[in-house]
Protein backbone atom coordinates (compact mmCIF):
# COMPACT_ATOMS: atom_id res chain seq x y z
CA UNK A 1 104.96 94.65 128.63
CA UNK A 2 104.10 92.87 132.24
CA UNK A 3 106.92 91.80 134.20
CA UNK A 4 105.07 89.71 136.49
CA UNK A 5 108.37 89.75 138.69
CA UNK A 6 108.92 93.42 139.13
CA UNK A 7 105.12 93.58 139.45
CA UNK A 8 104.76 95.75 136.45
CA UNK A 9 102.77 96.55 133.13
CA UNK A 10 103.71 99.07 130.60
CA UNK A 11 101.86 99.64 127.28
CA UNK A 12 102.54 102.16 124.79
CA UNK A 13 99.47 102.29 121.29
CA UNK A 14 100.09 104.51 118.81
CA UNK A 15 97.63 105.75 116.72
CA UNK A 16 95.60 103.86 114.19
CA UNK A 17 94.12 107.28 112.38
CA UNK A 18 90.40 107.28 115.18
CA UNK A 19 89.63 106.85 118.20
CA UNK A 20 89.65 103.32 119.57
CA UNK A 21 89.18 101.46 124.05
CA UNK A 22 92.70 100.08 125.33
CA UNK A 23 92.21 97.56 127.99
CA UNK A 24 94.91 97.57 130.95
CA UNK A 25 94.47 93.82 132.45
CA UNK A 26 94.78 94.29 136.63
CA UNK A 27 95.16 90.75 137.04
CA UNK A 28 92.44 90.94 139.65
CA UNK A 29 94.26 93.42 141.88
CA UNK A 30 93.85 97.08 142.89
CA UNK A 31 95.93 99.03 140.65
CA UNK A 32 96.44 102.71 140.48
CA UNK A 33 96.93 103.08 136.66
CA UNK A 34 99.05 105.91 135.14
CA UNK A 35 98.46 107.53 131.52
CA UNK A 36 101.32 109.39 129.93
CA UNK A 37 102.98 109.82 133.47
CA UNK A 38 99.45 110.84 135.19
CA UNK A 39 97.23 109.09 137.78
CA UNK A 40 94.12 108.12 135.82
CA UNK A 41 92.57 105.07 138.13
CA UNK A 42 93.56 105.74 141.91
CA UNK A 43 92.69 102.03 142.11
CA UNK A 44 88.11 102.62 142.83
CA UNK A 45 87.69 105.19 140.74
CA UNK A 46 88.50 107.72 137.74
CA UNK A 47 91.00 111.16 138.86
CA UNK A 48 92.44 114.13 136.33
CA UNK A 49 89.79 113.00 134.07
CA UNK A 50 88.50 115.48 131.10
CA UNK A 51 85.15 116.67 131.69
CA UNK A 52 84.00 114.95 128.51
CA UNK A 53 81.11 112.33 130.00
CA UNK A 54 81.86 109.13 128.52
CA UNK A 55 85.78 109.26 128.09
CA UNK A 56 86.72 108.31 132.11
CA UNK A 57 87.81 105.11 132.43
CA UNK A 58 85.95 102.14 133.83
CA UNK A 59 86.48 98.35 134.73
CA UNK A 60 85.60 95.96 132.30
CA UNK A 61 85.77 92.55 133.53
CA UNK A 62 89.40 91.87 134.92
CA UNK A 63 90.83 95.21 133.29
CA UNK A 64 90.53 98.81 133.11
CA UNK A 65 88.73 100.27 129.79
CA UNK A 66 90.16 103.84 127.94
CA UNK A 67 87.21 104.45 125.75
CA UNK A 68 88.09 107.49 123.10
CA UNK A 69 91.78 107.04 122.94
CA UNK A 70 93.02 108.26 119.81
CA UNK A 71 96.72 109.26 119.16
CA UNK A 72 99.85 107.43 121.19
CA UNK A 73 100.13 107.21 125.00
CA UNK A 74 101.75 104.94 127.61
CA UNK A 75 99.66 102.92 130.06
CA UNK A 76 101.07 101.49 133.22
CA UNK A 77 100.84 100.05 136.72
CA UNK A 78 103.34 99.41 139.08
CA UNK A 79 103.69 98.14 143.10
């Protein structure tokens, strides 16, 4: 959910039974970008990312790409 007032986005997937990307739109701004509570995007680059090559996320266009997420988690930005 993006409350474009608050300055907010919140997204919660749940798992589809595999691994799949999520895409967190930025709306063209710096965003630090949380995951389950944690600091994944500090707003350059990746942080408290597994060692697994290939599973950090990276920007895609206007958004942020989760490549390998499989079960549920909560995505989110804030001011």
């Amino acid at each position: 959910m993006r409350d474009r007032e608050a300055g907010t986005f919140v997204l919660t997937v749940e798992p589809s039974g595999g691994a799949g990307e999520v895409l967190v739109p930025l709306d063209g701004e710096r965003r630090r970008v949380a995951v389950d509570g944690v600091l994944r995007w500090d707003g350059d680059r990746p942080v408290h990312t597994s060692a697994e090559r290939g599973s950090e996320p990276r920007l895609e266009g206007d958004g942020l790409l989760f490549p390998g997420v499989e079960g549920p988690h909560t995505f989110a930005w804030g001011p």
